[in-house]
ModelCIF file with pLDDT and N, C-alpha, C, O atoms, coordinates in Angstrom:
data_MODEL
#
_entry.id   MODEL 
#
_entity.id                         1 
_entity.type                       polymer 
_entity.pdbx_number_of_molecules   1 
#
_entity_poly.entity_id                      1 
_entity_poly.type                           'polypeptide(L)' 
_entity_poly.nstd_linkage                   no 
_entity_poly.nstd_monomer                   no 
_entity_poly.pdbx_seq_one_letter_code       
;(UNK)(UNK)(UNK)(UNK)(UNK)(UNK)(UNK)(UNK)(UNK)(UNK)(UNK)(UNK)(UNK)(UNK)(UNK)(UNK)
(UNK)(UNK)(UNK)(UNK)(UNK)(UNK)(UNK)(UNK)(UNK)(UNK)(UNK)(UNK)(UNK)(UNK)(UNK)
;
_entity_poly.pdbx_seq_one_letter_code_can   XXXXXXXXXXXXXXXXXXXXXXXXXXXXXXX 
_entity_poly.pdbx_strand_id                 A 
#
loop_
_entity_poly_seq.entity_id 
_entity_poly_seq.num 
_entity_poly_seq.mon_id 
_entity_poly_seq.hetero 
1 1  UNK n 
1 2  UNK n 
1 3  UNK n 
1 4  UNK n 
1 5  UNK n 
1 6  UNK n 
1 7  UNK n 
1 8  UNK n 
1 9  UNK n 
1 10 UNK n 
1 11 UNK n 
1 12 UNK n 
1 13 UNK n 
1 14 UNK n 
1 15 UNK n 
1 16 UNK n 
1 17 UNK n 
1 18 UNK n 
1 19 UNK n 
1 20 UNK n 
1 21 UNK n 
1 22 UNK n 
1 23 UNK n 
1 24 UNK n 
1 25 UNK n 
1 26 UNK n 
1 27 UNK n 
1 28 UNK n 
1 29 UNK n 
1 30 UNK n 
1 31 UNK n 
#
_struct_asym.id          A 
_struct_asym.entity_id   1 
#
loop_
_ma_qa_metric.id 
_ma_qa_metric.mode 
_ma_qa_metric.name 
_ma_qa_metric.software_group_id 
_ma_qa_metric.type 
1 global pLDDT . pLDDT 
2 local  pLDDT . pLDDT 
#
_ma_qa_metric_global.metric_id      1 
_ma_qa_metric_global.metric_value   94.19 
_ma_qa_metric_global.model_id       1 
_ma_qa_metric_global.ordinal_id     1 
#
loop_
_ma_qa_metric_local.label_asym_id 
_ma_qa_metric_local.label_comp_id 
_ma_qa_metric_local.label_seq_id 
_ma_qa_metric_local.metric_id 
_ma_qa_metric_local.metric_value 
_ma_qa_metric_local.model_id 
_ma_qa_metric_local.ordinal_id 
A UNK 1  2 94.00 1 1  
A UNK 2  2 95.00 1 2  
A UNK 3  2 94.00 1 3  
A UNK 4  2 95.00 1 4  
A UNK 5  2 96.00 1 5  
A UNK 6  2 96.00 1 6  
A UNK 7  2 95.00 1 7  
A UNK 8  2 96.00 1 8  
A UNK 9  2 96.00 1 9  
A UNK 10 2 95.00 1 10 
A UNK 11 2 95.00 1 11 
A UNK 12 2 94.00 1 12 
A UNK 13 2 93.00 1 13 
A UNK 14 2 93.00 1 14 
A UNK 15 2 89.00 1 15 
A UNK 16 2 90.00 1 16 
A UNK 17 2 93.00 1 17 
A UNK 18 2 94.00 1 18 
A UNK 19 2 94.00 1 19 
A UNK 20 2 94.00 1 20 
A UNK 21 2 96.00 1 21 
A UNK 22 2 96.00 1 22 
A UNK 23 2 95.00 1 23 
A UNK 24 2 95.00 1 24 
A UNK 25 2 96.00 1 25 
A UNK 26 2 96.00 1 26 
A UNK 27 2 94.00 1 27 
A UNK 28 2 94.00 1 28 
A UNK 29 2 94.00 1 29 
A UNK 30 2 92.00 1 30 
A UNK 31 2 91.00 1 31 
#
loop_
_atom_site.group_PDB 
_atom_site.id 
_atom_site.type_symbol 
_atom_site.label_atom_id 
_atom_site.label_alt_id 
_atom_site.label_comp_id 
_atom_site.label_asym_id 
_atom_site.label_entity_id 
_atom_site.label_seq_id 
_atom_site.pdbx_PDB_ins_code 
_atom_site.Cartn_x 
_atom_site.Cartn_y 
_atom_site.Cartn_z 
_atom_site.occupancy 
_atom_site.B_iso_or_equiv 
_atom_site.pdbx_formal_charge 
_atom_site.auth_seq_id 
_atom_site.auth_comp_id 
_atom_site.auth_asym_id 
_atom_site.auth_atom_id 
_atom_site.pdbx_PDB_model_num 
ATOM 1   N N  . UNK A 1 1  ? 0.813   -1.219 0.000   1.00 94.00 ? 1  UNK A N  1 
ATOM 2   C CA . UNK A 1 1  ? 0.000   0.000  0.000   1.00 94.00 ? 1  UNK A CA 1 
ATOM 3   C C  . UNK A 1 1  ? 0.844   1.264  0.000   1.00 94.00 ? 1  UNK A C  1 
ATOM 4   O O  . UNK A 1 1  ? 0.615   2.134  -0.841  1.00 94.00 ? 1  UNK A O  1 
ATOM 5   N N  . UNK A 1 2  ? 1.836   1.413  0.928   1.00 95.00 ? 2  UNK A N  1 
ATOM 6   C CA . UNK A 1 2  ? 3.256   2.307  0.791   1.00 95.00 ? 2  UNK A CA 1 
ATOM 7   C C  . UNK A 1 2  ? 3.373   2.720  -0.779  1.00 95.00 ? 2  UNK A C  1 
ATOM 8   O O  . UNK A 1 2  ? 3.359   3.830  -1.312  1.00 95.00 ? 2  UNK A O  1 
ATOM 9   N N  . UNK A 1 3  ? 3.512   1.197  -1.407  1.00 94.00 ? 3  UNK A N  1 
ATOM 10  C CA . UNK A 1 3  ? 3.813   1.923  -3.084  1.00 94.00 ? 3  UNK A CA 1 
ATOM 11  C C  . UNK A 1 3  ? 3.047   2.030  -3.975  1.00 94.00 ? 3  UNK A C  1 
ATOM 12  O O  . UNK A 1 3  ? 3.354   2.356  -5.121  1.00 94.00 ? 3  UNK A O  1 
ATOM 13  N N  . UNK A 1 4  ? 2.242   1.842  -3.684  1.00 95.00 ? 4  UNK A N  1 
ATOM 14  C CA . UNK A 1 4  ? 0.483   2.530  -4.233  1.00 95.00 ? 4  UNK A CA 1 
ATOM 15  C C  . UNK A 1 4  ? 0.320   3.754  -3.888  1.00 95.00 ? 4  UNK A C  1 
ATOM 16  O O  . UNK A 1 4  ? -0.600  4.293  -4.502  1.00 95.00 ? 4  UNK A O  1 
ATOM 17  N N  . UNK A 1 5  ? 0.994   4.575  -2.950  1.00 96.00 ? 5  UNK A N  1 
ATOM 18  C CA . UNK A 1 5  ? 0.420   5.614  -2.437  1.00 96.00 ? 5  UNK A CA 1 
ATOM 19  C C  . UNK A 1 5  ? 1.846   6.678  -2.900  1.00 96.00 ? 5  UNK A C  1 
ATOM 20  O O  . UNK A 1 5  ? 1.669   7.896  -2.933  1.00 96.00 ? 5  UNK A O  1 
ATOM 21  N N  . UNK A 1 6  ? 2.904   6.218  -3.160  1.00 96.00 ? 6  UNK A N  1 
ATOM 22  C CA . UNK A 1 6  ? 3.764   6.906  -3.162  1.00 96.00 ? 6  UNK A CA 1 
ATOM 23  C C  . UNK A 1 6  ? 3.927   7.512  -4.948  1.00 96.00 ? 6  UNK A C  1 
ATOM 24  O O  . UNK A 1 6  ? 4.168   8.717  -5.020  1.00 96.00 ? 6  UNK A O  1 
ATOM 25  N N  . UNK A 1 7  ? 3.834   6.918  -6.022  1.00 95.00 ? 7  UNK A N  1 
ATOM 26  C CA . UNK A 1 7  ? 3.735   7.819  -7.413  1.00 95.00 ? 7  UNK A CA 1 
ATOM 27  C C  . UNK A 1 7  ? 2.918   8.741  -7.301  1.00 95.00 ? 7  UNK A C  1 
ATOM 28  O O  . UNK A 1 7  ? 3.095   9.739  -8.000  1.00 95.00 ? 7  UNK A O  1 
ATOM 29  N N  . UNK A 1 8  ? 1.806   8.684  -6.410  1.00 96.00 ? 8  UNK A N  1 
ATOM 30  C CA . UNK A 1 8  ? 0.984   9.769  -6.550  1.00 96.00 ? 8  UNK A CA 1 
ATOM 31  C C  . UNK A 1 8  ? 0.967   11.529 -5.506  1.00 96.00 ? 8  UNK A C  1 
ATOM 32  O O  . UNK A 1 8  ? 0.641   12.694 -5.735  1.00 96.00 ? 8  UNK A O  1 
ATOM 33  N N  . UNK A 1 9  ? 1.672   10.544 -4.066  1.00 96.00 ? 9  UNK A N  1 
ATOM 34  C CA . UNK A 1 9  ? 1.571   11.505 -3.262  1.00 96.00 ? 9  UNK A CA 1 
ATOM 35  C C  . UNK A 1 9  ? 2.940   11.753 -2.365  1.00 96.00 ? 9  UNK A C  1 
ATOM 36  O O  . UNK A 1 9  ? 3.079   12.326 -1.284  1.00 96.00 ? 9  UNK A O  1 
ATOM 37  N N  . UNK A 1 10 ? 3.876   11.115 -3.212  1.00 95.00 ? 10 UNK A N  1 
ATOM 38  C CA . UNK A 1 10 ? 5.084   10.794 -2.674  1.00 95.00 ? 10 UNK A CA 1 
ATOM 39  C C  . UNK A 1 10 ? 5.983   11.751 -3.024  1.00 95.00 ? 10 UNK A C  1 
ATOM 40  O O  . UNK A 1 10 ? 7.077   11.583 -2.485  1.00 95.00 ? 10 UNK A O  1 
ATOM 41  N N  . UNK A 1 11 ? 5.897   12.780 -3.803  1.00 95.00 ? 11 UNK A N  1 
ATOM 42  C CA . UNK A 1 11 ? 7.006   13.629 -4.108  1.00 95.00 ? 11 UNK A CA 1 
ATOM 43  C C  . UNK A 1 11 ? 6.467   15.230 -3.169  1.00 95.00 ? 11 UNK A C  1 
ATOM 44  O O  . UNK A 1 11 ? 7.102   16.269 -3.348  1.00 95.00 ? 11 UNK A O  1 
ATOM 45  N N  . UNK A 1 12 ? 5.381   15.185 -2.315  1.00 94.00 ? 12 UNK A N  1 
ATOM 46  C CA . UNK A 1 12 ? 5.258   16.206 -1.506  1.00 94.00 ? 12 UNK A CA 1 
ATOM 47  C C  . UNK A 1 12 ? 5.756   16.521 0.203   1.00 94.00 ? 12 UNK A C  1 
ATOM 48  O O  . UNK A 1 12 ? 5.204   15.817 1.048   1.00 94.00 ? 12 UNK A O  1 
ATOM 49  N N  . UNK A 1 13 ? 6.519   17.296 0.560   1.00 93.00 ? 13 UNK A N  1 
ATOM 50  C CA . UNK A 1 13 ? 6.729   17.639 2.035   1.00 93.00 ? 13 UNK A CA 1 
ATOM 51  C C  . UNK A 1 13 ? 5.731   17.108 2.442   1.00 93.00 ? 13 UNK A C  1 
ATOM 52  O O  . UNK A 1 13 ? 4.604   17.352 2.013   1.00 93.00 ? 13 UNK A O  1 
ATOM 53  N N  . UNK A 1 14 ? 6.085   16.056 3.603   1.00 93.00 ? 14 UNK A N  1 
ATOM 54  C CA . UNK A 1 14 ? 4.811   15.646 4.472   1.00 93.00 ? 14 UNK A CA 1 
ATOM 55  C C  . UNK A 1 14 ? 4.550   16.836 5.084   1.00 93.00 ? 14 UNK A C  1 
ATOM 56  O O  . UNK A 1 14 ? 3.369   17.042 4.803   1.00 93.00 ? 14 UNK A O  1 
ATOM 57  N N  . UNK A 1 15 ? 5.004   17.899 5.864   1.00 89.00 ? 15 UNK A N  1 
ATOM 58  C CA . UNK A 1 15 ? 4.422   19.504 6.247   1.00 89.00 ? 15 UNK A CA 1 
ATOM 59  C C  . UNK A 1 15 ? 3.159   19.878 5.578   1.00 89.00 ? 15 UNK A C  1 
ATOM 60  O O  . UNK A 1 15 ? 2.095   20.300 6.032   1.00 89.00 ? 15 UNK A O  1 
ATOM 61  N N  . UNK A 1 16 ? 3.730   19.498 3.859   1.00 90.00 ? 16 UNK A N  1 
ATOM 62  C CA . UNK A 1 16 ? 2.680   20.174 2.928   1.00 90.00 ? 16 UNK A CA 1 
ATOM 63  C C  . UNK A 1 16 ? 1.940   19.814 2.601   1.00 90.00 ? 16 UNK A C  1 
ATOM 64  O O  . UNK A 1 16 ? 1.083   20.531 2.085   1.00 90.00 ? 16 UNK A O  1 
ATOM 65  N N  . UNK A 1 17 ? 1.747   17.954 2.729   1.00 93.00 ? 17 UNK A N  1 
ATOM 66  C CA . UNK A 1 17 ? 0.491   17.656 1.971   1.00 93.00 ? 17 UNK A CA 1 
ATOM 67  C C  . UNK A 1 17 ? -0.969  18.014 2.909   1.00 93.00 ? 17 UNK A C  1 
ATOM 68  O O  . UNK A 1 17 ? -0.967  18.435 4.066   1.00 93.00 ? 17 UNK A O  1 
ATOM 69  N N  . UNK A 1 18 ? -1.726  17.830 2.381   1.00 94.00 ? 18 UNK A N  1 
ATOM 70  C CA . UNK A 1 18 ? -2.975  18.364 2.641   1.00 94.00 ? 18 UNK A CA 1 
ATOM 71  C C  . UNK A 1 18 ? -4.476  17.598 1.742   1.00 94.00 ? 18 UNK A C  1 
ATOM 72  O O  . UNK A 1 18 ? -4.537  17.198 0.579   1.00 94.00 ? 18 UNK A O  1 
ATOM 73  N N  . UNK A 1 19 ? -5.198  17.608 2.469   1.00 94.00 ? 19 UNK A N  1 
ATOM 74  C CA . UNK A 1 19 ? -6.717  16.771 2.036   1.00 94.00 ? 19 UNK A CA 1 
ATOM 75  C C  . UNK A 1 19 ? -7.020  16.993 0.526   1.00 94.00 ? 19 UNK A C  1 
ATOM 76  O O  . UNK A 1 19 ? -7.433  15.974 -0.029  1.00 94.00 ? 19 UNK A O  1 
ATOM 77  N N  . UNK A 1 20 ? -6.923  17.957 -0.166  1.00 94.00 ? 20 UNK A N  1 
ATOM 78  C CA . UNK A 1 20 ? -6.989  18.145 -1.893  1.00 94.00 ? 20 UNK A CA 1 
ATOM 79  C C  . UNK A 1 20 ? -6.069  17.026 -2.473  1.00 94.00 ? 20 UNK A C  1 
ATOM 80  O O  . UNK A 1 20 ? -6.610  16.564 -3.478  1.00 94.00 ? 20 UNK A O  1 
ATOM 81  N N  . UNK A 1 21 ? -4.885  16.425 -2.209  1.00 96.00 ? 21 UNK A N  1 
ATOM 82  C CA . UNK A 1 21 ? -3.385  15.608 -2.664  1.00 96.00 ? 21 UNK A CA 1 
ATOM 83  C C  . UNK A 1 21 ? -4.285  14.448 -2.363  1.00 96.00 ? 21 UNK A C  1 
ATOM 84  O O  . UNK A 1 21 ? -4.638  13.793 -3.343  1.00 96.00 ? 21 UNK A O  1 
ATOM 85  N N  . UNK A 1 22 ? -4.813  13.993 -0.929  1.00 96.00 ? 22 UNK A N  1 
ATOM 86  C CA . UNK A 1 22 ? -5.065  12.916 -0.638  1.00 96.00 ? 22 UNK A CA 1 
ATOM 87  C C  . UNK A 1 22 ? -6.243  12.438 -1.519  1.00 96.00 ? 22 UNK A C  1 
ATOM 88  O O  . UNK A 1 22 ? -6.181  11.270 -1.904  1.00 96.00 ? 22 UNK A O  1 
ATOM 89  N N  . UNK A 1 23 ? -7.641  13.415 -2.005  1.00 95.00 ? 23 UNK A N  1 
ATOM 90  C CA . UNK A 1 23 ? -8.477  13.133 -2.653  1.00 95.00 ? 23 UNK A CA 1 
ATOM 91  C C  . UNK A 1 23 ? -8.358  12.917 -3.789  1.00 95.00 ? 23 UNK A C  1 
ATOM 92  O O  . UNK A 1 23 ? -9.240  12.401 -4.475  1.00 95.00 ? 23 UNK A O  1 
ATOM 93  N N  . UNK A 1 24 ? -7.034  13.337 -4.277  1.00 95.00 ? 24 UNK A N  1 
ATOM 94  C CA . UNK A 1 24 ? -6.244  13.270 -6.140  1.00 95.00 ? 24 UNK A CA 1 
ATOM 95  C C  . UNK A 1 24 ? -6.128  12.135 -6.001  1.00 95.00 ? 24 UNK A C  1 
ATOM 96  O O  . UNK A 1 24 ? -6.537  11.384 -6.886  1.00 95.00 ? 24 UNK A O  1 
ATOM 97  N N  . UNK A 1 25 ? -5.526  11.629 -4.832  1.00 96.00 ? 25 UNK A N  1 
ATOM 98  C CA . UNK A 1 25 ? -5.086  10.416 -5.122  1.00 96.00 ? 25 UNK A CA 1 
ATOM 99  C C  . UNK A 1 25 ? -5.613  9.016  -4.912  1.00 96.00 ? 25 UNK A C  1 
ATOM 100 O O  . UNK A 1 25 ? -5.138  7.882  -4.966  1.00 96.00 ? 25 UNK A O  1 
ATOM 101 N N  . UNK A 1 26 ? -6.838  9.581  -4.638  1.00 96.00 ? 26 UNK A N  1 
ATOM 102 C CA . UNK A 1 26 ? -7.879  8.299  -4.605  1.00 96.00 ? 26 UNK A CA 1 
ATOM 103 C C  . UNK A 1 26 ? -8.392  8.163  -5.681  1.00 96.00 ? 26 UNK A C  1 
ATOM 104 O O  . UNK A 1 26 ? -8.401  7.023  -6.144  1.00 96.00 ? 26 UNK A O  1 
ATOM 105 N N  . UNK A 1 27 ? -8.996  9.258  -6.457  1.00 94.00 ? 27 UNK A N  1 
ATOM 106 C CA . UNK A 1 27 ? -9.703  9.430  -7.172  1.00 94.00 ? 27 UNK A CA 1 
ATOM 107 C C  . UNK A 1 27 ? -8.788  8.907  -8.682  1.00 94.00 ? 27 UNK A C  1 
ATOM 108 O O  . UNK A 1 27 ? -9.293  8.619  -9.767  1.00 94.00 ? 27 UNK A O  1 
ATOM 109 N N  . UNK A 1 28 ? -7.870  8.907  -8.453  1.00 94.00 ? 28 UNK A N  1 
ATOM 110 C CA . UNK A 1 28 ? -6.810  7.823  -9.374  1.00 94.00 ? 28 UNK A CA 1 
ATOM 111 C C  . UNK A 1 28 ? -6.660  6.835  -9.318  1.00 94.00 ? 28 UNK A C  1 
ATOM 112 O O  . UNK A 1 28 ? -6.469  6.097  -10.285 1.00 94.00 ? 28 UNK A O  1 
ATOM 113 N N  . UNK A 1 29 ? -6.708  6.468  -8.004  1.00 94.00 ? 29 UNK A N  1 
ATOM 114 C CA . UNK A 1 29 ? -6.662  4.560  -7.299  1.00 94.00 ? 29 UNK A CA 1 
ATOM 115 C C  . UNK A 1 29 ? -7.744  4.108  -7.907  1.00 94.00 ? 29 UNK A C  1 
ATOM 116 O O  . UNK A 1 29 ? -7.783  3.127  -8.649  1.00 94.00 ? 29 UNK A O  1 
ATOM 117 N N  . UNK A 1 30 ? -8.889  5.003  -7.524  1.00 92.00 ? 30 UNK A N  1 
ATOM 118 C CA . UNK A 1 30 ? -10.229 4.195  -8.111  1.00 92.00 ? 30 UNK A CA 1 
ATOM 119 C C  . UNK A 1 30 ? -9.934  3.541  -9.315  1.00 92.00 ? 30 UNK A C  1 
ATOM 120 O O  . UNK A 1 30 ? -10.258 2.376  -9.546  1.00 92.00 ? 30 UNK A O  1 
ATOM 121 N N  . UNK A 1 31 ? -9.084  4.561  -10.387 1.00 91.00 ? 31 UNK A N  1 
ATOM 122 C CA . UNK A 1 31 ? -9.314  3.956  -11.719 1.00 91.00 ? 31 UNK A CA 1 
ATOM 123 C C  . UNK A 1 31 ? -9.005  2.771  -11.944 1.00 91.00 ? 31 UNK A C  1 
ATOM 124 O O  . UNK A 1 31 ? -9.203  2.282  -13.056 1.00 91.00 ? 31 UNK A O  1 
#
């Protein structure tokens, strides 16, 4: 799950990510 989650949300400062990144990146998983 680590690398399922990381092409999508893995190149942001954990400081910076934020709930908009996390919903991108579901909304891609889904596909």
């Amino acid at each position: 799950n680590v690398n399922r989650m990381i092409p999508h949300i893995g190149r942001w400062k954990l400081t910076e990510l934020r709930a908009k990144h996390i919903e991108a990146m579901y909304k891609r998983l889904e596909e």
